[in-house]
Protein backbone atom coordinates (compact mmCIF):
# COMPACT_ATOMS: atom_id res chain seq x y z
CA UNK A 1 0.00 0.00 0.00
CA UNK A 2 1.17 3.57 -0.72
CA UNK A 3 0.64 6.82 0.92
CA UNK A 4 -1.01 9.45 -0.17
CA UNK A 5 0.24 13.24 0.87
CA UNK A 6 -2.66 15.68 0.25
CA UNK A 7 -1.38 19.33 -0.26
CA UNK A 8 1.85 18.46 1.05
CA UNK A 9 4.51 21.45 1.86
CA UNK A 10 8.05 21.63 3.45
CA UNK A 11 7.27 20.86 6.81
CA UNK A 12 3.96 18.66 7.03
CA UNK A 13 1.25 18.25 4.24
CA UNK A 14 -2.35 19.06 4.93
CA UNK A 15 -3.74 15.15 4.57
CA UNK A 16 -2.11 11.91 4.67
CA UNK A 17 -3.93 8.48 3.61
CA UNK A 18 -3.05 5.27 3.73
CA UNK A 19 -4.90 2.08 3.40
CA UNK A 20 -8.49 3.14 4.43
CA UNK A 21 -7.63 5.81 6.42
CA UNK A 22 -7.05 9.59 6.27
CA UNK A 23 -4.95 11.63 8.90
CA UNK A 24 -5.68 15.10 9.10
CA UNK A 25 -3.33 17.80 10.46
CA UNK A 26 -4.71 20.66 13.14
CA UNK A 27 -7.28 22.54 10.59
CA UNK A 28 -6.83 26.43 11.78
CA UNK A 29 -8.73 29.52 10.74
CA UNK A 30 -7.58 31.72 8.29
CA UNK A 31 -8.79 34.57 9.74
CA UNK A 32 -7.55 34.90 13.24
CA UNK A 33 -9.95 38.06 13.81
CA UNK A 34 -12.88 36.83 14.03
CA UNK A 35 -14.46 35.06 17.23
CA UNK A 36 -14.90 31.39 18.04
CA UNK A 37 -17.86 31.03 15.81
CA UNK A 38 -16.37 32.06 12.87
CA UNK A 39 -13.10 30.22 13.37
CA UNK A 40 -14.52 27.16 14.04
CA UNK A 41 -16.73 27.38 11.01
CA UNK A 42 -13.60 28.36 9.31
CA UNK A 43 -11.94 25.13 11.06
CA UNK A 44 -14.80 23.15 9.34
CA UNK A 45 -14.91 24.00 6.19
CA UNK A 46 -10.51 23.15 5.39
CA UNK A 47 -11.52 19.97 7.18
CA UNK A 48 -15.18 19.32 4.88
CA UNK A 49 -12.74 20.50 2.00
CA UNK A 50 -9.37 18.06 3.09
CA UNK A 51 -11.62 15.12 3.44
CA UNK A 52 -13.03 15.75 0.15
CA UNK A 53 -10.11 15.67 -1.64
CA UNK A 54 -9.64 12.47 0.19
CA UNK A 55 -12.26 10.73 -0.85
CA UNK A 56 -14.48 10.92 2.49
CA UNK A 57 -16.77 13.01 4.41
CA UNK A 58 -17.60 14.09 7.74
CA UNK A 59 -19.70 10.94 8.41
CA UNK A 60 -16.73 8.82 8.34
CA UNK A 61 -15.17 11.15 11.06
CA UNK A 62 -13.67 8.34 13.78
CA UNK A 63 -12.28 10.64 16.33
CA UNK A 64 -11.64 14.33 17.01
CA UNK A 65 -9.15 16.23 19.16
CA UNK A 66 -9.81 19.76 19.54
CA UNK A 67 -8.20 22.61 20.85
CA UNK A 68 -9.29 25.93 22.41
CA UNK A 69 -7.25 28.61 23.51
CA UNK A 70 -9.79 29.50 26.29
CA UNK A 71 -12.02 26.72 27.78
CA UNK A 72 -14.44 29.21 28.06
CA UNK A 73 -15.49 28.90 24.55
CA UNK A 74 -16.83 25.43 24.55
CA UNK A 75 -20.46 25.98 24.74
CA UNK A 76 -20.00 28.37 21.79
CA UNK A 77 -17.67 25.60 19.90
CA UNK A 78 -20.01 22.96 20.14
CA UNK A 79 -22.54 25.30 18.78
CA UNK A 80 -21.18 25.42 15.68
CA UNK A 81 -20.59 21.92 16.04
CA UNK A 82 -23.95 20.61 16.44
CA UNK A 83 -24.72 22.44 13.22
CA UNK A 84 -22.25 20.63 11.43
CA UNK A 85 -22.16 17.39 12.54
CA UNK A 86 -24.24 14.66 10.84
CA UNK A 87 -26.88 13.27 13.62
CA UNK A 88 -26.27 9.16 14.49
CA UNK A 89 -22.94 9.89 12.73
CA UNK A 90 -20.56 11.91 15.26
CA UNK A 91 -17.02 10.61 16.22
CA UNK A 92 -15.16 9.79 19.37
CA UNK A 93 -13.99 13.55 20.09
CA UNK A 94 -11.77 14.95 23.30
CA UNK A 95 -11.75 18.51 23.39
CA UNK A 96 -9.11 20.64 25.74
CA UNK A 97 -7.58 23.47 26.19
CA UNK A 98 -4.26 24.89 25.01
CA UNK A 99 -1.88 27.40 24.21
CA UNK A 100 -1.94 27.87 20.66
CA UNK A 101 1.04 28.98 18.19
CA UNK A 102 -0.96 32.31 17.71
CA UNK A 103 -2.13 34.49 20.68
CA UNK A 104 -5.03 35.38 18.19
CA UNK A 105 -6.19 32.22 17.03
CA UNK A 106 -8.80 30.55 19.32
CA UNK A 107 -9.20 26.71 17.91
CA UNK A 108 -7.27 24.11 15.94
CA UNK A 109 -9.16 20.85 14.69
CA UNK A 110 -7.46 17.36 14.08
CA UNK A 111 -9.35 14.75 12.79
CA UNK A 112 -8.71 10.81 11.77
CA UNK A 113 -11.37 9.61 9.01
CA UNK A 114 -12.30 6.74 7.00
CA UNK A 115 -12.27 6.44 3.31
């Protein structure tokens, strides 16, 4: 079996698959002014758009680690969340908080899907 690199740069690549499975790295925002809601739906969307170009979709989502610079924004994480997430089709998910590489950014998504 080979692997597959999905937008791949110098130091990681966006995707990796291999055998049935696709490995996503931490999915940031773009736009590091906006609040929670709109980075997480930013968040999202690279991860709707990785898993695409994968092959998948969010309903074959097996687990989720997520990361929030301030705890304090969970209720308003899962929010957006909810909204996204496919009902009777959610995965495992752990979600804590962290310092994050940018003082402005307020979540980073990594998920493990199948194909």
């Amino acid at each position: 079996m080979s692997i597959t690199r999905i937008d791949p740069g110098p130091r990681l690549c966006e995707a990796s698959a291999f055998g049935d499975r696709m490995y996503l790295s931490g999915m940031i925002p773009e736009d590091t002014s906006l609040d929670i809601t709109g980075q997480v739906k930013q968040a999202l969307a690279e991860i709707d758009s990785l898993l695409a170009k994968g092959g998948s979709d969010k309903t074959k989502i097996l687990s989720a680690v997520i990361w929030l610079s301030d705890i304090a924004d969970f209720a308003a994480m899962n929010k957006v969340w909810d909204a996204w997430a496919v009902p009777g089709q959610t995965p495992a998910r752990a979600t804590v908080q962290a310092r994050l590489n940018d003082p402005n950014m307020k979540v980073e998504i990594m998920v493990v899907a199948a194909i």
